[in-house]
N, C-alpha and C. Protein backbone atom coordinates (compact mmCIF):
# COMPACT_ATOMS: atom_id res chain seq x y z
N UNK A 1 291.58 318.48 30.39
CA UNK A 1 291.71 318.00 31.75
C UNK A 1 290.83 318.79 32.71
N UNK A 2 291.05 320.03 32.46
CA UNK A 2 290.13 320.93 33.34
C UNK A 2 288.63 320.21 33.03
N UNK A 3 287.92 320.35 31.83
CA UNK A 3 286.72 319.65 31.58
C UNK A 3 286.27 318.30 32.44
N UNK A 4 287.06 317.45 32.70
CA UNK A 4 287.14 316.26 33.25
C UNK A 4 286.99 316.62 34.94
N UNK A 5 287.87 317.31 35.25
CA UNK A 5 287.64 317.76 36.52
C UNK A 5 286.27 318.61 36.96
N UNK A 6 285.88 319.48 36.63
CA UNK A 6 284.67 319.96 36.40
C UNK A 6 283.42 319.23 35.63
N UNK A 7 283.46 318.32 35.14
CA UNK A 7 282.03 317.01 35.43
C UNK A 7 282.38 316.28 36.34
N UNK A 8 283.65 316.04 37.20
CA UNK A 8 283.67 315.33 38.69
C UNK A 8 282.85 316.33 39.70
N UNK A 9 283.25 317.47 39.69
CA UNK A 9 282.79 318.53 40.23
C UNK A 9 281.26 318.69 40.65
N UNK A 10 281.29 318.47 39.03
CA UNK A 10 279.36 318.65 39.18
C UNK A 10 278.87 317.71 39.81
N UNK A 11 279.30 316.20 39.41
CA UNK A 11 279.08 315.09 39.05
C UNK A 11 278.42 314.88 40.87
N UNK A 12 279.93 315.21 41.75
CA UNK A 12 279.97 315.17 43.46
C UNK A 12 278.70 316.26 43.56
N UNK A 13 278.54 317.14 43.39
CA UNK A 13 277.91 318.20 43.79
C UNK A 13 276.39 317.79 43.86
N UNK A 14 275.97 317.15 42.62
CA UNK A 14 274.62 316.67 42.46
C UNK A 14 274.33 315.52 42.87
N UNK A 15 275.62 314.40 43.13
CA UNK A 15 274.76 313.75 44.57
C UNK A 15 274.73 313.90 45.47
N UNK A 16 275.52 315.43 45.82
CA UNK A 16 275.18 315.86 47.43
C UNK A 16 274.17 315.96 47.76
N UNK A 17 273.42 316.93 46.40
CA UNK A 17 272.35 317.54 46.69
C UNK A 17 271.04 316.57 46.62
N UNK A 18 271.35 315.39 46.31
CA UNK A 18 270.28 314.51 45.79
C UNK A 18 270.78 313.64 47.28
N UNK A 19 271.55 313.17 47.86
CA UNK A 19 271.79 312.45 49.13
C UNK A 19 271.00 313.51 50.51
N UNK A 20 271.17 314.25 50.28
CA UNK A 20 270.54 315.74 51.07
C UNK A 20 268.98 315.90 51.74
N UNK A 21 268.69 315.97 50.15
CA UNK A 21 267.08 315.86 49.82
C UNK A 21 266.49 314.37 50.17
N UNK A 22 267.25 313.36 50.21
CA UNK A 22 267.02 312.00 50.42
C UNK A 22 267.05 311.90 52.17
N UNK A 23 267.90 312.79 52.73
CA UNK A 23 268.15 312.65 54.19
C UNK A 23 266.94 313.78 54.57
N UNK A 24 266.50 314.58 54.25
CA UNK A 24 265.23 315.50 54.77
C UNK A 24 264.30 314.38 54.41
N UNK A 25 263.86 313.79 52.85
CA UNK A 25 262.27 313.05 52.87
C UNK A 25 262.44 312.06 54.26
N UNK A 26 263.59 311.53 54.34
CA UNK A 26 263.77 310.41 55.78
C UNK A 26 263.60 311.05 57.03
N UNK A 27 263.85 312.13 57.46
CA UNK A 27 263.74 312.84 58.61
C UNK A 27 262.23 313.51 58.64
N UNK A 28 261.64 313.90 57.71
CA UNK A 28 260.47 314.00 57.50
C UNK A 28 259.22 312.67 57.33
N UNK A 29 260.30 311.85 56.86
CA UNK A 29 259.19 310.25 56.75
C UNK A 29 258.75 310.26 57.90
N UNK A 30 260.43 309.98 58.76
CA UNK A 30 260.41 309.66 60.63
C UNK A 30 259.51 309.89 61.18
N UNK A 31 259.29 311.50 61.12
CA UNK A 31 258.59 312.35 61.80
C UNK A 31 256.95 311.58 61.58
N UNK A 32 256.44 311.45 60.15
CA UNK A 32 255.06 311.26 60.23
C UNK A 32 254.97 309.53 60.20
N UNK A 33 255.76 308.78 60.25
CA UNK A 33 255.41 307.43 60.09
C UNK A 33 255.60 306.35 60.80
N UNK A 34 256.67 307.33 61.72
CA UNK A 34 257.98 306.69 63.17
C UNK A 34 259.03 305.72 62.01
N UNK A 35 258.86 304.69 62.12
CA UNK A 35 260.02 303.64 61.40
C UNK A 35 259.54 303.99 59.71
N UNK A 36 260.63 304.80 59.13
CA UNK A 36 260.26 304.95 57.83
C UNK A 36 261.02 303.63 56.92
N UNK A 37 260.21 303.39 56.36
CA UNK A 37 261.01 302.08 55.33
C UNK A 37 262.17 301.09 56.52
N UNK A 38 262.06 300.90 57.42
CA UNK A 38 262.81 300.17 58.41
C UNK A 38 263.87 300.83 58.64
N UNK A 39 264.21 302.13 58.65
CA UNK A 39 265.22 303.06 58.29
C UNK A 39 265.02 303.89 59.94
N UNK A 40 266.30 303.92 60.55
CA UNK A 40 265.92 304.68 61.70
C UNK A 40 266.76 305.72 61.54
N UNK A 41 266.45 306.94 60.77
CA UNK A 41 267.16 308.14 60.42
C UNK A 41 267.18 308.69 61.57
N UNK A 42 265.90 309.38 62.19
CA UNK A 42 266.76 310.12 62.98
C UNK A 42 267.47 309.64 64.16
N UNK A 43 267.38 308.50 64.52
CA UNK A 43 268.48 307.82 65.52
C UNK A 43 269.66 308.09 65.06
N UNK A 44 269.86 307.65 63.50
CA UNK A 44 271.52 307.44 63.05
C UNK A 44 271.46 308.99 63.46
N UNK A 45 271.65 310.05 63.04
CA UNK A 45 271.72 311.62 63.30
C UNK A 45 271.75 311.66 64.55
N UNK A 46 271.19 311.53 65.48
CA UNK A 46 271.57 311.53 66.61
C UNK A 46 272.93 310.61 67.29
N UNK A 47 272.96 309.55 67.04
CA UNK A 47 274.34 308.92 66.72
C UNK A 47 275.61 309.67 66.53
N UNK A 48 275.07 310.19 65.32
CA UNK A 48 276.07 310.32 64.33
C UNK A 48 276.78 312.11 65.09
N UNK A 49 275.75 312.74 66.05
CA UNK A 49 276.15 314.54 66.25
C UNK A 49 276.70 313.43 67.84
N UNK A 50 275.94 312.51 68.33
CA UNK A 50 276.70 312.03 69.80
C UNK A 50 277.97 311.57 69.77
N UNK A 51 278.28 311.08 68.52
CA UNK A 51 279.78 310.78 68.49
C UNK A 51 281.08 311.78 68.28
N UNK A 52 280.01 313.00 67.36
CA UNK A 52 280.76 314.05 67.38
C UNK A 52 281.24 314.69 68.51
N UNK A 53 280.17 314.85 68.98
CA UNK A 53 280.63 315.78 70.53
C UNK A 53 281.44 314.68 71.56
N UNK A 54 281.37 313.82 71.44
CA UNK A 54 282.17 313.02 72.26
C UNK A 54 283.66 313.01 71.59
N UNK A 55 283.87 313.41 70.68
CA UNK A 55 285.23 313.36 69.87
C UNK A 55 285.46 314.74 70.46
N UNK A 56 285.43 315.56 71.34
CA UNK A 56 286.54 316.72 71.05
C UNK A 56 286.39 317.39 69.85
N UNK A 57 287.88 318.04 70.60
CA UNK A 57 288.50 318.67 69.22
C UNK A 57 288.16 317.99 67.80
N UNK A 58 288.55 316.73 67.65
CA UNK A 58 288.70 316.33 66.28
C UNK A 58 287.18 315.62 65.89
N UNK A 59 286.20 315.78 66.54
CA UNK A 59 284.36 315.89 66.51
C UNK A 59 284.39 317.36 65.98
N UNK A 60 284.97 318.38 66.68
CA UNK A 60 284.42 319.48 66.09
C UNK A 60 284.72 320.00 64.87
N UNK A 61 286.25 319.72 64.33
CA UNK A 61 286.63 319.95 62.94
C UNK A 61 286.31 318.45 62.18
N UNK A 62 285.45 317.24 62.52
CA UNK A 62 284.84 317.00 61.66
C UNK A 62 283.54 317.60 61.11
N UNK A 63 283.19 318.06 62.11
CA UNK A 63 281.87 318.77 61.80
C UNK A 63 281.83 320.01 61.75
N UNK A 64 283.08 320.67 61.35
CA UNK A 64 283.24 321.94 60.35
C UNK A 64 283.67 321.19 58.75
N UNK A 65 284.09 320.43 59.11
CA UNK A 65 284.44 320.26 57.18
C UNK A 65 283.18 319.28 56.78
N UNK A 66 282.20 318.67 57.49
CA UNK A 66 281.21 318.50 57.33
C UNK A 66 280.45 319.33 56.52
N UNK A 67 280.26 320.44 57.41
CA UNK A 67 279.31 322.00 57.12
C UNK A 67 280.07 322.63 56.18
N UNK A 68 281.14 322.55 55.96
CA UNK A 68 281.63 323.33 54.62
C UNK A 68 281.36 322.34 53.18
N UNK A 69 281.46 321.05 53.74
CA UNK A 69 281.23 320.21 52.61
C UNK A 69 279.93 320.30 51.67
N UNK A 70 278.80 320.51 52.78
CA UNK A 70 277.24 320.68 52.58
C UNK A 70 277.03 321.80 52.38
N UNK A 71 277.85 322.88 51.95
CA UNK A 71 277.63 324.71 51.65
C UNK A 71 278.18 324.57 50.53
C-alpha cells in the first residue's frame, strides 16, 4: 500500500514539475511572440494573482498553499 501511495506521489510530483516548465516556456513564449499559440498566459496570471488579492484573507491562504504546493 505504501508502494502505491508513493508512485501517486511521484506520479503528482512530476506533473507538477512538467505543468511548471510548461507555464515558464508560455510566459517566456508571451514575452517574445505576444499571443503565444492563442494562449494569453500572462493575462490568465495576472487574473489569476488579481483575484487573489481581491479575496482577502482566504486569497492569501490560497496562495500560501499554492506556494507550498509548488516547493
Amino acid at each position: 500500500m505504501d508502494n502505491a501511495w508513493r508512485m501517486i506521489g511521484d506520479l503528482v510530483s512530476n506533473l507538477t514539475s512538467v505543468i511548471t516548465g510548461l507555464l515558464g516556456l508560455g510566459v517566456v513564449g508571451a514575452l517574445l511572440f505576444g499571443d503565444f499559440l492563442g494562449l494569453d498566459v500572462v493575462g490568465n496570471i495576472t487574473a489569476l494573482v488579481d483575484s487573489l488579492a481581491n479575496g482577502g484573507v482566504v486569497g492569501l491562504l490560497v496562495l500560501a498553499i499554492l506556494m507550498s504546493l509548488l516547493k
